[in-house]
C-alpha atoms as a PDB file:
ATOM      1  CA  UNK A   1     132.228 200.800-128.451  1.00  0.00           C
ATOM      2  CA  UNK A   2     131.201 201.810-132.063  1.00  0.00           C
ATOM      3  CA  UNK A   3     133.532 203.654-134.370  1.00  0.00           C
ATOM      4  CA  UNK A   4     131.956 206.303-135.387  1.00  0.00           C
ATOM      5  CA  UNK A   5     135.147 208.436-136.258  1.00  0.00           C
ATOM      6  CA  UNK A   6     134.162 209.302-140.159  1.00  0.00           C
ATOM      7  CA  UNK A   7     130.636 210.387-139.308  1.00  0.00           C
ATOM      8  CA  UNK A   8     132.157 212.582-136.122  1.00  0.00           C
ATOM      9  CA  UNK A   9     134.462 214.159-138.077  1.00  0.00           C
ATOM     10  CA  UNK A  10     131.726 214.435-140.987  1.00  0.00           C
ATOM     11  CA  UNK A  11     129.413 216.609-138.430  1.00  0.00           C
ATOM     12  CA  UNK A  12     132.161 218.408-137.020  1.00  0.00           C
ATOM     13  CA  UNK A  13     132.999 220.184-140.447  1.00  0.00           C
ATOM     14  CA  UNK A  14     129.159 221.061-141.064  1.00  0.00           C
ATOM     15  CA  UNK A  15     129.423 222.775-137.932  1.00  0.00           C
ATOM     16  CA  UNK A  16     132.701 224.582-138.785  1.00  0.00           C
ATOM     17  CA  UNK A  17     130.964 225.792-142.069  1.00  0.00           C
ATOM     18  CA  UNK A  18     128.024 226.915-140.400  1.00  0.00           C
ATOM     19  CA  UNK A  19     129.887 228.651-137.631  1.00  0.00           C
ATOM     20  CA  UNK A  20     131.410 230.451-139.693  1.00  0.00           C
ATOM     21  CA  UNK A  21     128.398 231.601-141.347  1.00  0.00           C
ATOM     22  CA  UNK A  22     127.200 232.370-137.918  1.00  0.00           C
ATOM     23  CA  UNK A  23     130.343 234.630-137.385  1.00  0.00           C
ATOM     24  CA  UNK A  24     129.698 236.940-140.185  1.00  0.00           C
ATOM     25  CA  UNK A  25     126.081 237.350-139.036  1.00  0.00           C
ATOM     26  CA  UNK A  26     126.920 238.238-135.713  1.00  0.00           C
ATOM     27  CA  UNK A  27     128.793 240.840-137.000  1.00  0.00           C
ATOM     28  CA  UNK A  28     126.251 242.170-139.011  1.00  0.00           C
ATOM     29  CA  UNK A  29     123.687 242.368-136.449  1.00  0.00           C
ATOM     30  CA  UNK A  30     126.401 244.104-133.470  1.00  0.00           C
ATOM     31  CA  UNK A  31     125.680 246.789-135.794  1.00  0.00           C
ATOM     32  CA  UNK A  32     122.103 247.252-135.632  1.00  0.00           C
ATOM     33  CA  UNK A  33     122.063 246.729-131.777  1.00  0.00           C
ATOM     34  CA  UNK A  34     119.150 249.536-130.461  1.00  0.00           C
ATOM     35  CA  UNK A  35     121.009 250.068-126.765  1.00  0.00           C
ATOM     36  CA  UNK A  36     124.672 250.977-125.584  1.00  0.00           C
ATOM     37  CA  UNK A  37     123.927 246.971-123.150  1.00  0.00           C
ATOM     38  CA  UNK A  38     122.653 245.059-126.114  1.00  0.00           C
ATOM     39  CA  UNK A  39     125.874 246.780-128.646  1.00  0.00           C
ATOM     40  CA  UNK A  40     128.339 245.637-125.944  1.00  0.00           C
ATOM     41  CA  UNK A  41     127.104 242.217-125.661  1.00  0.00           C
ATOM     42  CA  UNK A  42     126.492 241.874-129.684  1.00  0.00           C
ATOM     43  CA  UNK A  43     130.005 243.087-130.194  1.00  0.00           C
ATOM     44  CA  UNK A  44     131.477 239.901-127.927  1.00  0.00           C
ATOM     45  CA  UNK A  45     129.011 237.427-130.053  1.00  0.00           C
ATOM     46  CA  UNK A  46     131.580 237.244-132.800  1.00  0.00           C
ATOM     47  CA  UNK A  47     134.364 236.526-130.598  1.00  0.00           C
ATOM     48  CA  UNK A  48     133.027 234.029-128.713  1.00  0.00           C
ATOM     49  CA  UNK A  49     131.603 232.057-132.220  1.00  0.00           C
ATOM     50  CA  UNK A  50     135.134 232.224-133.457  1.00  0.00           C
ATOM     51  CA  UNK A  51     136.112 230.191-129.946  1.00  0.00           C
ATOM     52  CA  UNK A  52     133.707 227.825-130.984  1.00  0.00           C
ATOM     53  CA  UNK A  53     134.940 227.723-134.119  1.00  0.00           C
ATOM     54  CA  UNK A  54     138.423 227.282-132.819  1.00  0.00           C
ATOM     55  CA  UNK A  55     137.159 224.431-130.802  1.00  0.00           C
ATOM     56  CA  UNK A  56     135.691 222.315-134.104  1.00  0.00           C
ATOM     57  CA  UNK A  57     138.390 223.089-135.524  1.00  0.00           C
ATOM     58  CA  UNK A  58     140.740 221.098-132.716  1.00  0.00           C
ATOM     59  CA  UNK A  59     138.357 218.179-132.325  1.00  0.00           C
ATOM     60  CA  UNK A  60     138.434 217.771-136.219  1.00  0.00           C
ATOM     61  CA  UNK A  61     142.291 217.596-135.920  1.00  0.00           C
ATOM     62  CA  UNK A  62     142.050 215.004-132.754  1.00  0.00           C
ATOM     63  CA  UNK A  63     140.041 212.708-134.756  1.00  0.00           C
ATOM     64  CA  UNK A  64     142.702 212.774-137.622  1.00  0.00           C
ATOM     65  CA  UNK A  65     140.774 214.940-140.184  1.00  0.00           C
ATOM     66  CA  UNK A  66     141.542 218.122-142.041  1.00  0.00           C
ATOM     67  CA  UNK A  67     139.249 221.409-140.725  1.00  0.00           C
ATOM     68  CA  UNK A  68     139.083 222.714-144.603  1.00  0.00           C
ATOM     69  CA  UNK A  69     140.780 225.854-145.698  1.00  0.00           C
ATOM     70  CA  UNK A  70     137.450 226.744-147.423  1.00  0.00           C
ATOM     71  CA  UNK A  71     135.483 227.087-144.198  1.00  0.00           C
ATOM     72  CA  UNK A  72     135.897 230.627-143.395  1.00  0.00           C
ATOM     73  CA  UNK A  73     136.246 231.703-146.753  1.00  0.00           C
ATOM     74  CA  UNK A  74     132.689 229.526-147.593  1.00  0.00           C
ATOM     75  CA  UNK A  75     131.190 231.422-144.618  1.00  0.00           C
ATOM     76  CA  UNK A  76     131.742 234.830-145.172  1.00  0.00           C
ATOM     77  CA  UNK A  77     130.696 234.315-148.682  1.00  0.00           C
ATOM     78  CA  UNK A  78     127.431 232.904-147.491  1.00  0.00           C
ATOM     79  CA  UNK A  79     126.971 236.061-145.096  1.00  0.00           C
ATOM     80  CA  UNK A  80     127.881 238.319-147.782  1.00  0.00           C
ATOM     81  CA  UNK A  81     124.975 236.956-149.948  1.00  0.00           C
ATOM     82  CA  UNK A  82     122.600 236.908-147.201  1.00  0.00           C
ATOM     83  CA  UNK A  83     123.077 240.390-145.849  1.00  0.00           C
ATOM     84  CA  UNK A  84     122.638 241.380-149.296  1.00  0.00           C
ATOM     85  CA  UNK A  85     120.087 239.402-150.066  1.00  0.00           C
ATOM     86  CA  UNK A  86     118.694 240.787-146.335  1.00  0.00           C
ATOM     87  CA  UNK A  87     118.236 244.429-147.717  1.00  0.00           C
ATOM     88  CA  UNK A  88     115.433 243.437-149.792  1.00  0.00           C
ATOM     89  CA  UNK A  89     113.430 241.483-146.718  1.00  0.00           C
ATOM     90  CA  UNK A  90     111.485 242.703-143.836  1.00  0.00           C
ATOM     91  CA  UNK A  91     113.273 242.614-140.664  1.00  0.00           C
ATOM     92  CA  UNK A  92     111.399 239.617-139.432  1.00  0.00           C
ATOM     93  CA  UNK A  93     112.498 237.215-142.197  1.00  0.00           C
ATOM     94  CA  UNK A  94     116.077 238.162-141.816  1.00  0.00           C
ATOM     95  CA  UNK A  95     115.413 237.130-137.825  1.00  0.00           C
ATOM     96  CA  UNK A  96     113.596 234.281-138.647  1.00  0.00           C
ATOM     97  CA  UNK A  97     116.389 233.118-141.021  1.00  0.00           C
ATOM     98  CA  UNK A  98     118.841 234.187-138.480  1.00  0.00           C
ATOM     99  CA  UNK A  99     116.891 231.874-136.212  1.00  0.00           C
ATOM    100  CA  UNK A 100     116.896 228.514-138.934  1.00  0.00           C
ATOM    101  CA  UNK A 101     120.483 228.951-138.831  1.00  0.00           C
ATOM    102  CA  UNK A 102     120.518 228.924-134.954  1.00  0.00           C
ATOM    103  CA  UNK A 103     118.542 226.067-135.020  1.00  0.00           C
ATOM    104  CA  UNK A 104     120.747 224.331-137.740  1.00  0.00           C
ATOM    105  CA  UNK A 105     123.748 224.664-135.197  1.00  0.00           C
ATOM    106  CA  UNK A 106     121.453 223.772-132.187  1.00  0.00           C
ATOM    107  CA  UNK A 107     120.397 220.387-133.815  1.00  0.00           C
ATOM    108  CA  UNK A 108     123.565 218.905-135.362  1.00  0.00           C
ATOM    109  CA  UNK A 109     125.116 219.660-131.678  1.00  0.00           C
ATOM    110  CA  UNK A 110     122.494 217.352-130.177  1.00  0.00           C
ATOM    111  CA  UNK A 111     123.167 214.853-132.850  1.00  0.00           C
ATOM    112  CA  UNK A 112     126.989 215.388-133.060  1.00  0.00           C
ATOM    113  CA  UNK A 113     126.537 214.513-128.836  1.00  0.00           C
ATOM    114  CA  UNK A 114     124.622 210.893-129.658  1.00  0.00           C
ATOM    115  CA  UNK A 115     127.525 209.921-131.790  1.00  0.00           C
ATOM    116  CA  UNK A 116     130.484 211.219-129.344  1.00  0.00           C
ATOM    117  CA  UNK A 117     128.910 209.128-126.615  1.00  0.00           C
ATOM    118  CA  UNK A 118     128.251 205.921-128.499  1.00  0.00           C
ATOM    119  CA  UNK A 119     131.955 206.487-129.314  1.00  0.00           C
ATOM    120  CA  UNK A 120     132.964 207.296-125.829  1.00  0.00           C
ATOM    121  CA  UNK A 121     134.449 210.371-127.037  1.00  0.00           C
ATOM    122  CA  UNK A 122     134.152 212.547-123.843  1.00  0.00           C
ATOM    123  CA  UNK A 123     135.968 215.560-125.330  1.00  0.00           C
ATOM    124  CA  UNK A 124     133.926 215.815-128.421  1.00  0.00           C
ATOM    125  CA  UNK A 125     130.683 215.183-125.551  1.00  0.00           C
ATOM    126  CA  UNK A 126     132.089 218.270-123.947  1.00  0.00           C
ATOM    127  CA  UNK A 127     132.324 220.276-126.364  1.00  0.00           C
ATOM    128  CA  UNK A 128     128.760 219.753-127.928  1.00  0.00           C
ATOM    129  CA  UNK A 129     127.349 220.653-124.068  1.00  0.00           C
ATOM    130  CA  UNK A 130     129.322 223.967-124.498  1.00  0.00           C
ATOM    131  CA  UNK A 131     127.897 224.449-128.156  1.00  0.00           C
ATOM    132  CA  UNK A 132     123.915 223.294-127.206  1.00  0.00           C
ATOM    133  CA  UNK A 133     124.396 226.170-124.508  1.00  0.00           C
ATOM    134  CA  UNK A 134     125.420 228.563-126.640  1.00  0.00           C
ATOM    135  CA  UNK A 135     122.983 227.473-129.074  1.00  0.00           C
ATOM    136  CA  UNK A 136     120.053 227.244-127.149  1.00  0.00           C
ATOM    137  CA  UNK A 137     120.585 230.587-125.322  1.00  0.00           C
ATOM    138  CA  UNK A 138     120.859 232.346-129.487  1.00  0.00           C
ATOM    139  CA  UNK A 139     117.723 230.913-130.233  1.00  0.00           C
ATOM    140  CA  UNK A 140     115.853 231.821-127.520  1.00  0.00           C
ATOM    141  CA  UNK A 141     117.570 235.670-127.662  1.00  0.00           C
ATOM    142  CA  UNK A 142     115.892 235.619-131.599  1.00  0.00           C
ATOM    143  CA  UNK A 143     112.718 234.412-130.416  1.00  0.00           C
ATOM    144  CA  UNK A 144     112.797 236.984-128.041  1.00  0.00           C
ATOM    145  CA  UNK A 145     113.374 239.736-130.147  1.00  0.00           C
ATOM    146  CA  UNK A 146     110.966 238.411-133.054  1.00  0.00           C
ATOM    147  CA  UNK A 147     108.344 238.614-130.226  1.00  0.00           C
ATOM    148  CA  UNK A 148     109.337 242.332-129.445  1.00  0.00           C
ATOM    149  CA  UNK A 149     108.445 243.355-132.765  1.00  0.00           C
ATOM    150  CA  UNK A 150     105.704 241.430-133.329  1.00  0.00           C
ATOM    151  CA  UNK A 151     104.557 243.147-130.278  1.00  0.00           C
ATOM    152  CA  UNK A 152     104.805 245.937-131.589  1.00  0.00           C
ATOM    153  CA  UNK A 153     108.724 246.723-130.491  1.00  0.00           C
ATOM    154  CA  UNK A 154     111.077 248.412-129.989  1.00  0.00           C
ATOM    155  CA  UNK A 155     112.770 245.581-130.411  1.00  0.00           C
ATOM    156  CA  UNK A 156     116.253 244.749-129.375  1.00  0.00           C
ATOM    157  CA  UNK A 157     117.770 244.940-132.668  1.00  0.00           C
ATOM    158  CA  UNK A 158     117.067 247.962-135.237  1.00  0.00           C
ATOM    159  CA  UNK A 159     116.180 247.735-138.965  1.00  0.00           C
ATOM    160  CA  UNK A 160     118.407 248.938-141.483  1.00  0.00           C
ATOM    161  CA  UNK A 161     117.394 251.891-143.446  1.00  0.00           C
ATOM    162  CA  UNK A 162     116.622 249.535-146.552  1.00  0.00           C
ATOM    163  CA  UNK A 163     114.885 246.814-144.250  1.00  0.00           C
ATOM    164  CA  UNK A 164     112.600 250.371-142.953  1.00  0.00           C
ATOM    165  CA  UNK A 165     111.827 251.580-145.708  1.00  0.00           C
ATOM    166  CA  UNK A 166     110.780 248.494-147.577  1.00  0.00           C
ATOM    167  CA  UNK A 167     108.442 247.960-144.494  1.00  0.00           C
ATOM    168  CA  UNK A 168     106.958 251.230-144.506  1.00  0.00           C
ATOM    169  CA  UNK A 169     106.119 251.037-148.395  1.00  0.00           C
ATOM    170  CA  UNK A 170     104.499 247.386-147.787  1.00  0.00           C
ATOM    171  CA  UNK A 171     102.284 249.200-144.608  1.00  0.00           C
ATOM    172  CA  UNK A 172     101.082 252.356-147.083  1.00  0.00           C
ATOM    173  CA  UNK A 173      99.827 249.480-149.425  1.00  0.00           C
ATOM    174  CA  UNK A 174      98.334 247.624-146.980  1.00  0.00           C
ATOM    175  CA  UNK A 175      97.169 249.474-144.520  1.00  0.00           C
ATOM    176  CA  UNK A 176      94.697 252.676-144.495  1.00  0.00           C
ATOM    177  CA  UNK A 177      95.856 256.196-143.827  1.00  0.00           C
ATOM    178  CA  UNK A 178      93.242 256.167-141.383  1.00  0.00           C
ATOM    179  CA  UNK A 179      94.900 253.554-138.912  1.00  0.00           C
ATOM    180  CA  UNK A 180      98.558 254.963-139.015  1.00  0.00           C
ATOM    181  CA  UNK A 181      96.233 258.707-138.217  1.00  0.00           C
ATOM    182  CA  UNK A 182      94.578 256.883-134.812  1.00  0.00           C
ATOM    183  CA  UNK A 183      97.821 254.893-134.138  1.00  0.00           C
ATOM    184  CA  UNK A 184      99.773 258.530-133.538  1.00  0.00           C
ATOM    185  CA  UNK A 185      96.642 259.533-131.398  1.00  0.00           C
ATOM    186  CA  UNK A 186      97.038 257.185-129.530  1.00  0.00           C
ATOM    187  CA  UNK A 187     100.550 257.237-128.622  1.00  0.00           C
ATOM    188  CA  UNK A 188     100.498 261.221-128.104  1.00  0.00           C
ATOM    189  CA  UNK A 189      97.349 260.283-125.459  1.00  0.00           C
ATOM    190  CA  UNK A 190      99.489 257.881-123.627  1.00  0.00           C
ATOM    191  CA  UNK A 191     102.373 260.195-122.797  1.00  0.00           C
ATOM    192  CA  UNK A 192      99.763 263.298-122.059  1.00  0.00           C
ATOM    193  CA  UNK A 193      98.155 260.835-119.727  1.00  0.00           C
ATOM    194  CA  UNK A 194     101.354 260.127-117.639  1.00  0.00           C
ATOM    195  CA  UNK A 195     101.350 263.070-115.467  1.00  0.00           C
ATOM    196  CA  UNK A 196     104.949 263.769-113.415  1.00  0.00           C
ATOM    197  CA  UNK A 197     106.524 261.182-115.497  1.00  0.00           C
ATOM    198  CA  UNK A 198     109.208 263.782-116.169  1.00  0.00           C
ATOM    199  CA  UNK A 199     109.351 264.792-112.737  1.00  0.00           C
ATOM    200  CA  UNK A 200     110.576 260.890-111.565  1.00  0.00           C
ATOM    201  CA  UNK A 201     114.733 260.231-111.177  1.00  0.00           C
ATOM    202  CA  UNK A 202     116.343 257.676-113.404  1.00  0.00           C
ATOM    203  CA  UNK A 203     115.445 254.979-110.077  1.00  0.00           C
ATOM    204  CA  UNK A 204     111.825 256.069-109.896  1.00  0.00           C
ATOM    205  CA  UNK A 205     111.652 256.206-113.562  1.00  0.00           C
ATOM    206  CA  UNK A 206     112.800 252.312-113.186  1.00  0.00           C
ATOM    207  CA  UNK A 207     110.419 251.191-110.814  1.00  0.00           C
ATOM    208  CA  UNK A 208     107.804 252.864-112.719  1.00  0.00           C
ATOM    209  CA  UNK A 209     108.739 251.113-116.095  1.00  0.00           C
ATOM    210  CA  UNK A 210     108.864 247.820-114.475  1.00  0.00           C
ATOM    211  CA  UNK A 211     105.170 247.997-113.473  1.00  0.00           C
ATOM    212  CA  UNK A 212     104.007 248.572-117.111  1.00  0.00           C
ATOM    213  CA  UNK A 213     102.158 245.354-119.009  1.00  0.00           C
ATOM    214  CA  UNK A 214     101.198 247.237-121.847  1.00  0.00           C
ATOM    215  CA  UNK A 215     103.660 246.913-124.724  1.00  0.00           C
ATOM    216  CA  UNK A 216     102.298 249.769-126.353  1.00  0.00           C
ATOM    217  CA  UNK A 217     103.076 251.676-122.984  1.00  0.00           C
ATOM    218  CA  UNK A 218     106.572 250.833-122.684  1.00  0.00           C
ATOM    219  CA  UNK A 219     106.871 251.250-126.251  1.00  0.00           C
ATOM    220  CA  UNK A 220     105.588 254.708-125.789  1.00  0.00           C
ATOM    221  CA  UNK A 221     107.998 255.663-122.610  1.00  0.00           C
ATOM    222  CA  UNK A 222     110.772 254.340-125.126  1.00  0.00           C
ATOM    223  CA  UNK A 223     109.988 256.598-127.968  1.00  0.00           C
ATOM    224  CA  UNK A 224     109.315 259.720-125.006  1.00  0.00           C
ATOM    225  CA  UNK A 225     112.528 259.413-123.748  1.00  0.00           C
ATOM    226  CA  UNK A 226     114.473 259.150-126.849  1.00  0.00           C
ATOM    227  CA  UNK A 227     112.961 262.109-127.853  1.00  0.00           C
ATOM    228  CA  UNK A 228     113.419 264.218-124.894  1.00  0.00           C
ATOM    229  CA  UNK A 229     115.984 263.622-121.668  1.00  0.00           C
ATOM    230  CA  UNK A 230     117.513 260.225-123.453  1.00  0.00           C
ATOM    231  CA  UNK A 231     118.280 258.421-120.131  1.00  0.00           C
ATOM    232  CA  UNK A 232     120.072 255.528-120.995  1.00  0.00           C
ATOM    233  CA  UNK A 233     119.332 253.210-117.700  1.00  0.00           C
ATOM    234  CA  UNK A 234     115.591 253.986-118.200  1.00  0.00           C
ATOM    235  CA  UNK A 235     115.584 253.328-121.958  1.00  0.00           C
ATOM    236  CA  UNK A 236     117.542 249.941-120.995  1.00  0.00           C
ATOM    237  CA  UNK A 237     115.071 248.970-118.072  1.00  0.00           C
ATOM    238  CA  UNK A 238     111.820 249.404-120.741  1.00  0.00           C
ATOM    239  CA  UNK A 239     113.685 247.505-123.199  1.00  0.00           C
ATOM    240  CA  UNK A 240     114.037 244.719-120.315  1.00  0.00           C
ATOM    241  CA  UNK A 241     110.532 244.725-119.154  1.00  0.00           C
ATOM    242  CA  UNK A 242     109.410 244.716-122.795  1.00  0.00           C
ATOM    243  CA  UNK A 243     111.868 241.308-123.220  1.00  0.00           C
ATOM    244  CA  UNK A 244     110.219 239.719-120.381  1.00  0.00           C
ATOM    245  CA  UNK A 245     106.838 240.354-121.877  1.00  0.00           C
ATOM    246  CA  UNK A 246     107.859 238.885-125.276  1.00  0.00           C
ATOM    247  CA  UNK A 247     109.292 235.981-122.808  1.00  0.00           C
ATOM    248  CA  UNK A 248     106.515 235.315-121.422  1.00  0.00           C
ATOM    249  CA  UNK A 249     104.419 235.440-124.633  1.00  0.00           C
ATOM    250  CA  UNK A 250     106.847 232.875-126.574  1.00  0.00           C
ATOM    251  CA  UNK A 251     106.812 230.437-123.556  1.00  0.00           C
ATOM    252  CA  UNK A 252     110.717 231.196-122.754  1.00  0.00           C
ATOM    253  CA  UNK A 253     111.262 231.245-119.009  1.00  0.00           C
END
């Protein structure tokens, strides 16, 4: 068995730091959530890294070593700074460093594992399963909603009015009035061409969304409903069918 205790313990407190980190970003982003079903999930996402967090923490104090009083503190410093630092960046290079940090977590995890089991440290091999996961499931939830808007969106997550209007300024400069003119054409022919659309329940709204494989469709029965009869189960269903398109476009099963 190899002794691996100092390099465990080591790993274990890069993880609590960047946990943390991850804490203060999940709270950030619960409050950009688009839907009622993705707010009420994004709101648990702090809770449950703070478990995790919790759960370093013991494993730290198993192996003998101190957790650090500056690990919370360090992270919602960090956070602070990025958010801030956020307002100034489109929305998809706050995702995509979102994403780096999700990877970050993801990878030490999988190495944290290789040490606890050359160690024979089942508990510690137990936890890291829990934390890859978690881990892997974040990432691919990013990935998913990068591919949203790269698709055009909505995406799952909105922009903040900073991150919106910084975007908007870059498109004026870079892209011709011209475009933006036949973009809104086109949109205002795709709900004129979906005769009784109104007419259809919330179910056969459903079952009508989940047909679409245009994202520019769904996006456009997204932006129809918001603007008129605002039914939240066939706003939701879009949103799914438009995540399963971005799914599928990504690779993600």
């Amino acid at each position: 068995m190899t002794d691996n205790t100092a390099a465990l313990i080591t790993q274990l407190r890069v993880l609590l730091d960047l946990t943390h980190n991850e804490i203060q970003i999940t709270e950030t982003r619960a409050a950009q959530a688009r839907t009622e079903a993705v707010r009420r999930e994004s709101t648990q996402n702090p809770d449950h890294a703070r478990q995790r967090a919790g759960a370093v923490e013991e494993a730290i104090r198993d192996l003998g070593g101190l957790p650090g009083i500056a690990g919370p503190w360090f992270g919602r410093a960090t956070a602070m700074v990025k958010a801030m630092a956020e307002q100034a960046q489109p929305f998809d290079e706050a995702l995509l460093s979102d994403l780096a940090l999700e990877h970050q977590l993801l990878d030490r995890a999988r190495y944290l594992r290789a040490l606890a089991s050359a160690s024979r440290q089942t508990d510690i091999v137990d936890l890291t399963g829990r934390l890859i996961t978690a881990h892997t499931a974040t990432v691919e939830w990013l990935t998913t909603v990068l591919a949203q808007d790269a698709l055009g969106g909505p995406a799952a997550l909105r922009r903040t009015p900073l991150q919106a209007a910084t975007e908007t300024a870059i498109r004026l400069i870079n892209v011709p009035a011209a475009w933006s003119a036949r973009g809104l054409d086109r949109a205002i022919d795709t709900v004129r061409a979906t005769p009784g659309y109104d007419e259809l329940n919330v179910s056969g709204a459903v079952v009508a969304v989940k047909d679409l494989t245009a994202p520019a469709d769904i996006r456009t029965i997204i932006a129809h409903e918001e603007a008129n009869k605002n039914r939240h189960g066939v706003i939701s269903a879009a949103q799914t069918r438009l995540a399963a398109i971005a799914q599928e476009v990504v690779g993600i099963n």
